[in-house]
PDB file of N, CA and C in Angstrom:
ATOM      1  N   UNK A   1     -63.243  49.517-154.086  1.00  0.00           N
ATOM      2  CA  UNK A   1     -64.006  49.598-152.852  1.00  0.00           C
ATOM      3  C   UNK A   1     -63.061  49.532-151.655  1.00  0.00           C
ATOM      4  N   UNK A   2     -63.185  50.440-150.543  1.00  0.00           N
ATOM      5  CA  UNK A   2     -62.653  50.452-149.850  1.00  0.00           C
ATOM      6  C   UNK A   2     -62.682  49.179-148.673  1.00  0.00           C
ATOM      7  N   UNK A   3     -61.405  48.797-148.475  1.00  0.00           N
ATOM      8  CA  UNK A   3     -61.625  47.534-147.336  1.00  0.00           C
ATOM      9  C   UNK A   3     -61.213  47.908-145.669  1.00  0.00           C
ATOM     10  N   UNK A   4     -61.860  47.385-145.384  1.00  0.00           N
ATOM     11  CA  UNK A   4     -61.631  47.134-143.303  1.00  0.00           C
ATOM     12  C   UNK A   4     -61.293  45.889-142.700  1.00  0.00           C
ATOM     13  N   UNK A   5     -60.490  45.999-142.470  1.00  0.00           N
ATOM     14  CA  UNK A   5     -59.779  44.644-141.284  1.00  0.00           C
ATOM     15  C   UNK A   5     -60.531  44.623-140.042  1.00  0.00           C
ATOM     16  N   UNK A   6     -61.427  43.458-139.571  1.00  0.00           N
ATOM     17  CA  UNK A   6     -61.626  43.417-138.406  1.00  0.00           C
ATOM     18  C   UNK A   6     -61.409  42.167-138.214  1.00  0.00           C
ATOM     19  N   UNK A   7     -60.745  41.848-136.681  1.00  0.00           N
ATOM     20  CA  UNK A   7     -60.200  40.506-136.273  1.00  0.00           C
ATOM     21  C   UNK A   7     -59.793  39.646-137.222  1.00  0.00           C
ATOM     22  N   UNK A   8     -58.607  40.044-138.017  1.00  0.00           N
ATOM     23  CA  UNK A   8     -58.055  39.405-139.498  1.00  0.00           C
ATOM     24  C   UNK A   8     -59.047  39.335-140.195  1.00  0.00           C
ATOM     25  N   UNK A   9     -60.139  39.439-140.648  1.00  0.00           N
ATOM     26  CA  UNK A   9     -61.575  39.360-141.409  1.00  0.00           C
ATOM     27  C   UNK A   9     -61.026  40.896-142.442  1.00  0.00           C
ATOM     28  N   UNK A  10     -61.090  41.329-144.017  1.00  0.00           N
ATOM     29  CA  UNK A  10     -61.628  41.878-144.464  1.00  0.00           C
ATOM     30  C   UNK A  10     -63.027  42.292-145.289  1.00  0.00           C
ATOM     31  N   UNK A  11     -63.451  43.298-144.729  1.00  0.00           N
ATOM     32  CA  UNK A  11     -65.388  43.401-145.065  1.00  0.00           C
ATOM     33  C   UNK A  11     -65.175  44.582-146.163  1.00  0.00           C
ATOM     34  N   UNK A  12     -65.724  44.326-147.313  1.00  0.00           N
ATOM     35  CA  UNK A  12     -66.322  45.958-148.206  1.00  0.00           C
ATOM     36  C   UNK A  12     -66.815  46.901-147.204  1.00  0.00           C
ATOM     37  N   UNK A  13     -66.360  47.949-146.956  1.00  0.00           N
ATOM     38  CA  UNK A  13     -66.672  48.949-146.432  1.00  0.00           C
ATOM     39  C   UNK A  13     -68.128  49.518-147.059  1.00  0.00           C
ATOM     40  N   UNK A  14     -68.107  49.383-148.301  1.00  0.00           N
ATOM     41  CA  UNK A  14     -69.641  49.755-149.155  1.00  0.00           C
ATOM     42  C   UNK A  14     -70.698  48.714-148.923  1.00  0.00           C
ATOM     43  N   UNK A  15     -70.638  47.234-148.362  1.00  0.00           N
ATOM     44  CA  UNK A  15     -71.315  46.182-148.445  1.00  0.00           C
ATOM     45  C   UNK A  15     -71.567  46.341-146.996  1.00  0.00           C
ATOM     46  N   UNK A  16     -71.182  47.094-145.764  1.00  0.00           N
ATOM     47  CA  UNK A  16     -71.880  46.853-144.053  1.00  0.00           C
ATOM     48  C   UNK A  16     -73.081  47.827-144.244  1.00  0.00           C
ATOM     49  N   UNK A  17     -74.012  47.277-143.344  1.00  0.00           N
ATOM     50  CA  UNK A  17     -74.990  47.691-143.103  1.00  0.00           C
ATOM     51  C   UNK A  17     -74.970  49.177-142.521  1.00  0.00           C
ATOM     52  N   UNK A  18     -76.268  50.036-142.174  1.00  0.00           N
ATOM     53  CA  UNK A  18     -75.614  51.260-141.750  1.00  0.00           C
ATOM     54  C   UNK A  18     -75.173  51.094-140.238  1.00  0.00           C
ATOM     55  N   UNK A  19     -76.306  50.205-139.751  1.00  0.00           N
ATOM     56  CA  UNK A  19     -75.234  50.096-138.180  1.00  0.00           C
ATOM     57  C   UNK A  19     -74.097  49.653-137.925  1.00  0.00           C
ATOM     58  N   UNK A  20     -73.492  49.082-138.979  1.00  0.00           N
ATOM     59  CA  UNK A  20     -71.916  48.499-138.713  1.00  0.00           C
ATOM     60  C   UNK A  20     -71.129  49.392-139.087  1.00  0.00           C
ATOM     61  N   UNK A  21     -71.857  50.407-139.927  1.00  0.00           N
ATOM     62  CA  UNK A  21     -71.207  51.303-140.164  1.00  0.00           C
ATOM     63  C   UNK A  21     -71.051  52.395-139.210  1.00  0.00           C
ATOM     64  N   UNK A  22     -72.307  52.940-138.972  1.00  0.00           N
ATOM     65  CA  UNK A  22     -72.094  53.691-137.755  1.00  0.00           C
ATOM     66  C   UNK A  22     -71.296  53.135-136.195  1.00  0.00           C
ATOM     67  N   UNK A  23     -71.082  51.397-136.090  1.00  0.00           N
ATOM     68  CA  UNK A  23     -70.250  51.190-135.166  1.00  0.00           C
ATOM     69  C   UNK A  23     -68.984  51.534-135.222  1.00  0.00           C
ATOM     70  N   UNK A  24     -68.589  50.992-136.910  1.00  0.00           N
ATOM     71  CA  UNK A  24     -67.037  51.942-137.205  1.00  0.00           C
ATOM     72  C   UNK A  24     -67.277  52.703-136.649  1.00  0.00           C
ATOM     73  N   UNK A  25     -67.272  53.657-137.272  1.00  0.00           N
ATOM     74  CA  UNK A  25     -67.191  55.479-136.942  1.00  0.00           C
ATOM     75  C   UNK A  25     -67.407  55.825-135.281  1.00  0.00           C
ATOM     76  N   UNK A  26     -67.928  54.974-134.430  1.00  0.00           N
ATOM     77  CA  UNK A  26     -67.784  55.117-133.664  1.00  0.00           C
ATOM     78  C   UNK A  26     -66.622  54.471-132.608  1.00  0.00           C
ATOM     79  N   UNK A  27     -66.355  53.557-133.249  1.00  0.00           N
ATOM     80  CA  UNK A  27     -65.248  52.889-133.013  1.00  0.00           C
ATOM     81  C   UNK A  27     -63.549  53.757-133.328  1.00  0.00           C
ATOM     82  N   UNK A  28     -64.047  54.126-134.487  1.00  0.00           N
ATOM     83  CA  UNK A  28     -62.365  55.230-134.853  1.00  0.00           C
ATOM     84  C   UNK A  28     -62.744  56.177-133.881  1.00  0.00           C
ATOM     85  N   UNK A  29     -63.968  57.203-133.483  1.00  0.00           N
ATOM     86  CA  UNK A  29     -63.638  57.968-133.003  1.00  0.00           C
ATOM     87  C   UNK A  29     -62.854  58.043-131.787  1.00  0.00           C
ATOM     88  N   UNK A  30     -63.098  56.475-130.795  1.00  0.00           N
ATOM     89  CA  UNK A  30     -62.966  56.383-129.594  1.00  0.00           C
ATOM     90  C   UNK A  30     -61.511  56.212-129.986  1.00  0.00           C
ATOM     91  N   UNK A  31     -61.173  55.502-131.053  1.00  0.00           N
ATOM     92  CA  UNK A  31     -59.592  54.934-130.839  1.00  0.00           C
ATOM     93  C   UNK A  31     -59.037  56.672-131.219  1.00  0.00           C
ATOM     94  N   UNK A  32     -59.131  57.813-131.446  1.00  0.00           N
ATOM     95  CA  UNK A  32     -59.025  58.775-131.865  1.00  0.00           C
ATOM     96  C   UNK A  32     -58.649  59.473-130.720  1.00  0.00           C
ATOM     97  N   UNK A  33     -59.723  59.094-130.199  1.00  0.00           N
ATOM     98  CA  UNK A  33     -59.950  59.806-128.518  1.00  0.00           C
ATOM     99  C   UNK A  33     -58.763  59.482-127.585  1.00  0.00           C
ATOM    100  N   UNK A  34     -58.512  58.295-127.706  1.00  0.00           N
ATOM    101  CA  UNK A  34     -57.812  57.365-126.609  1.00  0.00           C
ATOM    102  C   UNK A  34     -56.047  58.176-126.714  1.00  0.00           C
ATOM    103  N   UNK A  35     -55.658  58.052-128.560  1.00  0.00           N
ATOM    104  CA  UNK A  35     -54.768  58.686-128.957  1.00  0.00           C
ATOM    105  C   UNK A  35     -54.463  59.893-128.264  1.00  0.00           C
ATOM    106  N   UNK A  36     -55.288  60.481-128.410  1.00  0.00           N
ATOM    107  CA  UNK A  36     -55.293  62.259-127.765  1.00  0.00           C
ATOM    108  C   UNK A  36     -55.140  62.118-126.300  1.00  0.00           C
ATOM    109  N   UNK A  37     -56.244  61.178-125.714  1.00  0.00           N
ATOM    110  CA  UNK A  37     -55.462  60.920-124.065  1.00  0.00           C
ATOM    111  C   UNK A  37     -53.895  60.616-124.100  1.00  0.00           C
ATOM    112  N   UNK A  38     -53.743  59.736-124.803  1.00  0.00           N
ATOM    113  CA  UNK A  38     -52.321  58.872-124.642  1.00  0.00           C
ATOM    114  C   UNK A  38     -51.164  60.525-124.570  1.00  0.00           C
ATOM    115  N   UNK A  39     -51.332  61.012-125.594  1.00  0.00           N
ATOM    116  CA  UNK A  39     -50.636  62.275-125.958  1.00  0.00           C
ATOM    117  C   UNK A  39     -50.211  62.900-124.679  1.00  0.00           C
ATOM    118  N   UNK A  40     -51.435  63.477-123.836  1.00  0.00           N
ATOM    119  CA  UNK A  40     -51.691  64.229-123.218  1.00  0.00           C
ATOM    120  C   UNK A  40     -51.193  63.791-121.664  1.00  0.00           C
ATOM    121  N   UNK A  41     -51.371  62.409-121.751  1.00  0.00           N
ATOM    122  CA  UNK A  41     -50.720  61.837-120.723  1.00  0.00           C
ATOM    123  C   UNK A  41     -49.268  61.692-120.831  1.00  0.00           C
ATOM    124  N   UNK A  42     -48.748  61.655-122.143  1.00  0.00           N
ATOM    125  CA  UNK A  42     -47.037  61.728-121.939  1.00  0.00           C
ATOM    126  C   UNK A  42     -46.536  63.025-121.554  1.00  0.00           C
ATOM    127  N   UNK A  43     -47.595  64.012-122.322  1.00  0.00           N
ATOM    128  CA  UNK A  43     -47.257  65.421-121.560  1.00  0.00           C
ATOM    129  C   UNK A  43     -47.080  65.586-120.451  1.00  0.00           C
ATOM    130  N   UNK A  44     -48.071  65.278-119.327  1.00  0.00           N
ATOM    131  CA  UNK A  44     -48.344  65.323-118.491  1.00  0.00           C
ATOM    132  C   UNK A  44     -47.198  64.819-117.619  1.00  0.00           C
ATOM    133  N   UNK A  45     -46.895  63.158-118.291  1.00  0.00           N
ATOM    134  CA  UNK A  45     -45.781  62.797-117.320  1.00  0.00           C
ATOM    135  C   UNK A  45     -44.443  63.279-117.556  1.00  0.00           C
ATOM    136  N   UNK A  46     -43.893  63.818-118.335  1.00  0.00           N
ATOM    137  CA  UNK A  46     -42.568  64.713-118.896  1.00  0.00           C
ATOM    138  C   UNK A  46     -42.876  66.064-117.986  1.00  0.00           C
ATOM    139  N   UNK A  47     -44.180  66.749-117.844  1.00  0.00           N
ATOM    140  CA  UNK A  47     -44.125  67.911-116.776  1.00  0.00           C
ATOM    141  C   UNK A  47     -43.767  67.221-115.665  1.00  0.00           C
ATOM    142  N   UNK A  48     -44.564  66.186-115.143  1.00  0.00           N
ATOM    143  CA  UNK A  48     -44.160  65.978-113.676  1.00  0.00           C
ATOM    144  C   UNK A  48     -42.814  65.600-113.291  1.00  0.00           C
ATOM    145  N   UNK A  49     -42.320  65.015-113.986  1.00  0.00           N
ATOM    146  CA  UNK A  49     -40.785  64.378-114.046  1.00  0.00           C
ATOM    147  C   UNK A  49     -39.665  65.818-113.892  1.00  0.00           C
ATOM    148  N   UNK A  50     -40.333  66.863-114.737  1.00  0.00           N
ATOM    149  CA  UNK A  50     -39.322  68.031-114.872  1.00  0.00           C
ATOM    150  C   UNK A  50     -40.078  68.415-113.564  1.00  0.00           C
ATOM    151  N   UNK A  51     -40.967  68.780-112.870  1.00  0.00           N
ATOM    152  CA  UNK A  51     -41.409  69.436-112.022  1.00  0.00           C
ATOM    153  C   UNK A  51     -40.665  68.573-110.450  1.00  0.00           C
ATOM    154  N   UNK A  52     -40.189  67.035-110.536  1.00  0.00           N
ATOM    155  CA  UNK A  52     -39.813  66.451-109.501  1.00  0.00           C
ATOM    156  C   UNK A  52     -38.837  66.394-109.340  1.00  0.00           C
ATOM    157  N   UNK A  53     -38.017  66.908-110.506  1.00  0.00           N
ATOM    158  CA  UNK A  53     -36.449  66.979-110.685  1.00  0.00           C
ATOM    159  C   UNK A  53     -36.033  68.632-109.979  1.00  0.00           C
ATOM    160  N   UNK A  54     -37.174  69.653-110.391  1.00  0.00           N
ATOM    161  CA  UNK A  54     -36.571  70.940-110.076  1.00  0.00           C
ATOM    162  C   UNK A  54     -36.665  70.679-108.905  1.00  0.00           C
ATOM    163  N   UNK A  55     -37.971  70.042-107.878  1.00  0.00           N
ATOM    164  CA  UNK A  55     -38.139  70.360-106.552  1.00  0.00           C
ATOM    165  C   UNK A  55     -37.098  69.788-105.694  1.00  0.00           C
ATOM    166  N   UNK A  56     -36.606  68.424-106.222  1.00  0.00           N
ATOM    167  CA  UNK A  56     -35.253  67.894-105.194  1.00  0.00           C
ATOM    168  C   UNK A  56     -34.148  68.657-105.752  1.00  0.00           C
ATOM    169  N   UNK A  57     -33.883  70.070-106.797  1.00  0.00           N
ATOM    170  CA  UNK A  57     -32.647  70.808-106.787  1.00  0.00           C
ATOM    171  C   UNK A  57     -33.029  71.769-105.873  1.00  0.00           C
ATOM    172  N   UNK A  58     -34.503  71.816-105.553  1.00  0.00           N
ATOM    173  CA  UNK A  58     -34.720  73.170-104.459  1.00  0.00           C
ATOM    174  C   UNK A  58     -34.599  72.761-103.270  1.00  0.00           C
ATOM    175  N   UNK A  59     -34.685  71.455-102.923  1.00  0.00           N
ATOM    176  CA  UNK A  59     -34.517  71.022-101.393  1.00  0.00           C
ATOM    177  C   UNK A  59     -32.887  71.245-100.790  1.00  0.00           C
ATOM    178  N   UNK A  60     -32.889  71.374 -99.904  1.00  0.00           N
ATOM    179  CA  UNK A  60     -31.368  71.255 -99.284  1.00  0.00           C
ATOM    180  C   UNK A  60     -30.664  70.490 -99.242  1.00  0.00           C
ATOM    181  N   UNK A  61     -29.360  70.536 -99.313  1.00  0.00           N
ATOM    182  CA  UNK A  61     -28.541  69.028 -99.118  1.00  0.00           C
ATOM    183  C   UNK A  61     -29.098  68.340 -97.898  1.00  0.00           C
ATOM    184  N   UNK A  62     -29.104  67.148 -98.033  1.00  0.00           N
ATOM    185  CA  UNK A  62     -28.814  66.196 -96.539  1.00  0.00           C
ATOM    186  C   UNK A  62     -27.887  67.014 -95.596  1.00  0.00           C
ATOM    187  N   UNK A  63     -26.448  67.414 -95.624  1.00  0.00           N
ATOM    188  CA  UNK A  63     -25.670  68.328 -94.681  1.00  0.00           C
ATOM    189  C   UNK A  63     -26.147  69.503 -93.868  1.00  0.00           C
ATOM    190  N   UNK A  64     -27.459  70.276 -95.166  1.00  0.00           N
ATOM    191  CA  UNK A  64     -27.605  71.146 -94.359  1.00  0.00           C
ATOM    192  C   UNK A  64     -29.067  71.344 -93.315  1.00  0.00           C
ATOM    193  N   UNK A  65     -29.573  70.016 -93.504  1.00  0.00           N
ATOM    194  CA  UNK A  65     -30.612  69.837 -92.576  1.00  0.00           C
ATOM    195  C   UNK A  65     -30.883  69.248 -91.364  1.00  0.00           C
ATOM    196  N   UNK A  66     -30.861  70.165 -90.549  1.00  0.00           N
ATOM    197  CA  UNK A  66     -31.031  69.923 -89.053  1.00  0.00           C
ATOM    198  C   UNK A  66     -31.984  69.427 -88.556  1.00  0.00           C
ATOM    199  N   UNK A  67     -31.944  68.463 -88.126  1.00  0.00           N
ATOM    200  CA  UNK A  67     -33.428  67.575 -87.907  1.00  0.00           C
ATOM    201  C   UNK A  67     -33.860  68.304 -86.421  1.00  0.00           C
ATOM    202  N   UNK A  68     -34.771  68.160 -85.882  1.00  0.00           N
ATOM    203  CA  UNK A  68     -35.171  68.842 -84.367  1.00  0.00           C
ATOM    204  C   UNK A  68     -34.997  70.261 -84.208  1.00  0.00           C
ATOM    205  N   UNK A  69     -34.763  71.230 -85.116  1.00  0.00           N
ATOM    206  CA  UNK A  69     -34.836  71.853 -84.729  1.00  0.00           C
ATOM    207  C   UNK A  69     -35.956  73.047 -84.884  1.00  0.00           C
TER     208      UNK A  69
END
């Protein structure tokens, strides 16, 4: 029989009721979900990082910027 750890507690997975069961399953999905954010957010911050790096090689030196004018 398959077992589940909750808060150090192991429960028979065949012995929860169906709503504890259906709370699992709703419970993995979210931690599932969260994963896929997490992902998507490292993406995200590796674009911006490359995107903040190209823009200060596109800016001008300090030397060649003339303030006032």
């Amino acid at each position: 029989m398959p077992l589940i750890t909750i808060d150090g507690r192991q429960y028979e997975l065949d012995l929860l009721s169906s709503t504890a069961k259906e709370q699992l399953a709703s419970l993995q999905f979210v931690d599932a979900e969260i994963q896929k954010l997490q992902a998507q957010l490292a993406a995200y911050q590796t674009a911006r990082m490359a995107y903040s790096n190209a823009l200060k090689a596109a800016l001008p030196k300090m030397e060649e910027v003339v303030v006032g004018s």
